[in-house]
Protein backbone atom coordinates (compact mmCIF):
# COMPACT_ATOMS: atom_id res chain seq x y z
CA UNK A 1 23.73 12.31 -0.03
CA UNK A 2 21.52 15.41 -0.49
CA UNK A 3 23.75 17.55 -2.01
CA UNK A 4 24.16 14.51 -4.51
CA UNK A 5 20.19 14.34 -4.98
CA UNK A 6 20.10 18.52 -5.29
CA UNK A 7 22.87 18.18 -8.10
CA UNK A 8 20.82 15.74 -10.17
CA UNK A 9 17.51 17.21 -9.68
CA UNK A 10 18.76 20.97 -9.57
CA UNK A 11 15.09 22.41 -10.30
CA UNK A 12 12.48 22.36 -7.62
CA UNK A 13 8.69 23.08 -6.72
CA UNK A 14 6.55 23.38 -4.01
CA UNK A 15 2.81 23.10 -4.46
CA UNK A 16 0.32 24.20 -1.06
CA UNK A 17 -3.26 22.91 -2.03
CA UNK A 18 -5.20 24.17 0.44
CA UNK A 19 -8.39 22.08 1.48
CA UNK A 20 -11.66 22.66 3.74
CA UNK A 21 -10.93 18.91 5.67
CA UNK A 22 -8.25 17.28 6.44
CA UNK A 23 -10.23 13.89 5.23
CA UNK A 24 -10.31 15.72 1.91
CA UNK A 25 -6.63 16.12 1.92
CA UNK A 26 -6.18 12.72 2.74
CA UNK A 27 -8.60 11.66 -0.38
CA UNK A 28 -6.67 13.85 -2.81
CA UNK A 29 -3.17 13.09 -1.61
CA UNK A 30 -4.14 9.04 -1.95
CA UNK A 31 -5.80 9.58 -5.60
CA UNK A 32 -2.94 11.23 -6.92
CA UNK A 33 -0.35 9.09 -5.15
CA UNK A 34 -1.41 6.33 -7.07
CA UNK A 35 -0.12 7.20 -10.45
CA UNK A 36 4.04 6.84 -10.44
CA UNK A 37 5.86 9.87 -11.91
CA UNK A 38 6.13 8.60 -15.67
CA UNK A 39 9.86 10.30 -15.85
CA UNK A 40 13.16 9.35 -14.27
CA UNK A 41 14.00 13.21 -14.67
CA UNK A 42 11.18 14.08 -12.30
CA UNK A 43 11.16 13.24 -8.42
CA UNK A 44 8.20 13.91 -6.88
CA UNK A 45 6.57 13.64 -2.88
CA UNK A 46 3.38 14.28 -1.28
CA UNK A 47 2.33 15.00 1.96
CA UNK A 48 -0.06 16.47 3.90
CA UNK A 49 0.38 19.50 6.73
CA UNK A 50 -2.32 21.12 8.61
CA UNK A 51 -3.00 24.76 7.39
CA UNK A 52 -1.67 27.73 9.27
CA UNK A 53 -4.59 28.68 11.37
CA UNK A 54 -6.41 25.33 11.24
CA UNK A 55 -6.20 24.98 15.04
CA UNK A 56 -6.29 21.61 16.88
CA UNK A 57 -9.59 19.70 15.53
CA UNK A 58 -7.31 19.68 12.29
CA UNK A 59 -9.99 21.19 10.11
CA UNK A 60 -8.04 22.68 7.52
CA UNK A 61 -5.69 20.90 5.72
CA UNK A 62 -2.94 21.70 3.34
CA UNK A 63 -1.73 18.73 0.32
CA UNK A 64 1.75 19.55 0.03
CA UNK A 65 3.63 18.42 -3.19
CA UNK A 66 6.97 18.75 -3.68
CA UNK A 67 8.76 18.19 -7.19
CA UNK A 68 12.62 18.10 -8.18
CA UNK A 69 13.43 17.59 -12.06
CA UNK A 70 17.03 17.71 -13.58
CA UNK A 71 15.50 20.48 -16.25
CA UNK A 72 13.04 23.31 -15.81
CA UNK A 73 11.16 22.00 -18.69
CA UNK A 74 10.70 18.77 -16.89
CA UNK A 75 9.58 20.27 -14.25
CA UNK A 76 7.22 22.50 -16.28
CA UNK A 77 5.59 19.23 -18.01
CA UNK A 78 5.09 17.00 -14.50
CA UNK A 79 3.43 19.74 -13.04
CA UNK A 80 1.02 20.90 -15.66
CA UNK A 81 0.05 17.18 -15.59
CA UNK A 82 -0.24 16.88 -12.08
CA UNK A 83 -2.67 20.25 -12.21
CA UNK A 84 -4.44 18.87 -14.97
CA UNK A 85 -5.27 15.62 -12.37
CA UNK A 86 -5.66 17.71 -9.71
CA UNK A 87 -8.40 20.27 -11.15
CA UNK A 88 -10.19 16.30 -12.33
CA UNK A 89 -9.76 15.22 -8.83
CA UNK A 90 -11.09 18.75 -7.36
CA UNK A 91 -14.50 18.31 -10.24
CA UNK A 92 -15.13 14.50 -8.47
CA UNK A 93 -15.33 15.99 -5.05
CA UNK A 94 -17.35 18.98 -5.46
CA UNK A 95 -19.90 16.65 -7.40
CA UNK A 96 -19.79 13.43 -5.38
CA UNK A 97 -18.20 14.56 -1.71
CA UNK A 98 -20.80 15.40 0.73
CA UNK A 99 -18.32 17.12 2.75
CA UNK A 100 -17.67 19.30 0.23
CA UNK A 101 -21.91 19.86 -1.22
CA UNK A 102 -22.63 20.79 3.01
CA UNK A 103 -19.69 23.71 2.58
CA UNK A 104 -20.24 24.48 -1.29
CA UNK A 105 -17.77 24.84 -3.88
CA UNK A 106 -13.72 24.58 -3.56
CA UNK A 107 -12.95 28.46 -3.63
CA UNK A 108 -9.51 29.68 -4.66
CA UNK A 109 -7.47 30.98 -1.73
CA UNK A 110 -5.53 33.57 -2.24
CA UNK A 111 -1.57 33.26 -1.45
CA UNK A 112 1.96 32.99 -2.80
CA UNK A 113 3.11 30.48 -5.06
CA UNK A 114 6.23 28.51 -4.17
């Protein structure tokens, strides 16, 4: 059956959003859970992993979302939506979060893109 699902949905994506907490993780990954993908073309999962090097109080967390689309352009369109949401999501924490006001702002981290 996944060779049938990779046939359909030939394109793919991974996205590693690296975050300071793993609550924060856990508040992104629900916020942008909540909105279905708006295209039968597009399949799309999120999860969340602890970051390489986090150790075991499971500071550093990693949102993990995966895409599949039949066409590159769908892909290309669900995911420039989903980092238009996220970079909105990303504004409402570093205003509101206290986590995130005690450790300053979200910085970039540097790394391959998948």
């Amino acid at each position: 059956m996944a060779t049938d699902l990779d046939a359909e949905f030939p394109c793919s994506l991974q996205l590693d959003v690296p975050f300071p907490t793993a609550r924060l993780s856990s508040i992104a990954e629900k916020a942008m859970s909540v909105d279905a993908e708006l295209s039968p073309l597009v399949r799309r999962t999120f999860s969340t992993v602890t970051a390489p090097g986090g150790g075991d109080d499971g500071e550093q967390s990693v949102l993990r979302v995966q895409y599949k689309a039949t066409t590159n352009r769908m892909l290309r369109v669900s995911v420039n939506s989903f980092l238009d949401s996220l970079a909105l999501v990303l504004e409402v924490m570093e205003r509101l979060d206290a986590d995130v006001l005690k450790s300053g702002p979200i910085e970039p981290q540097p790394g391959p893109f998948r």
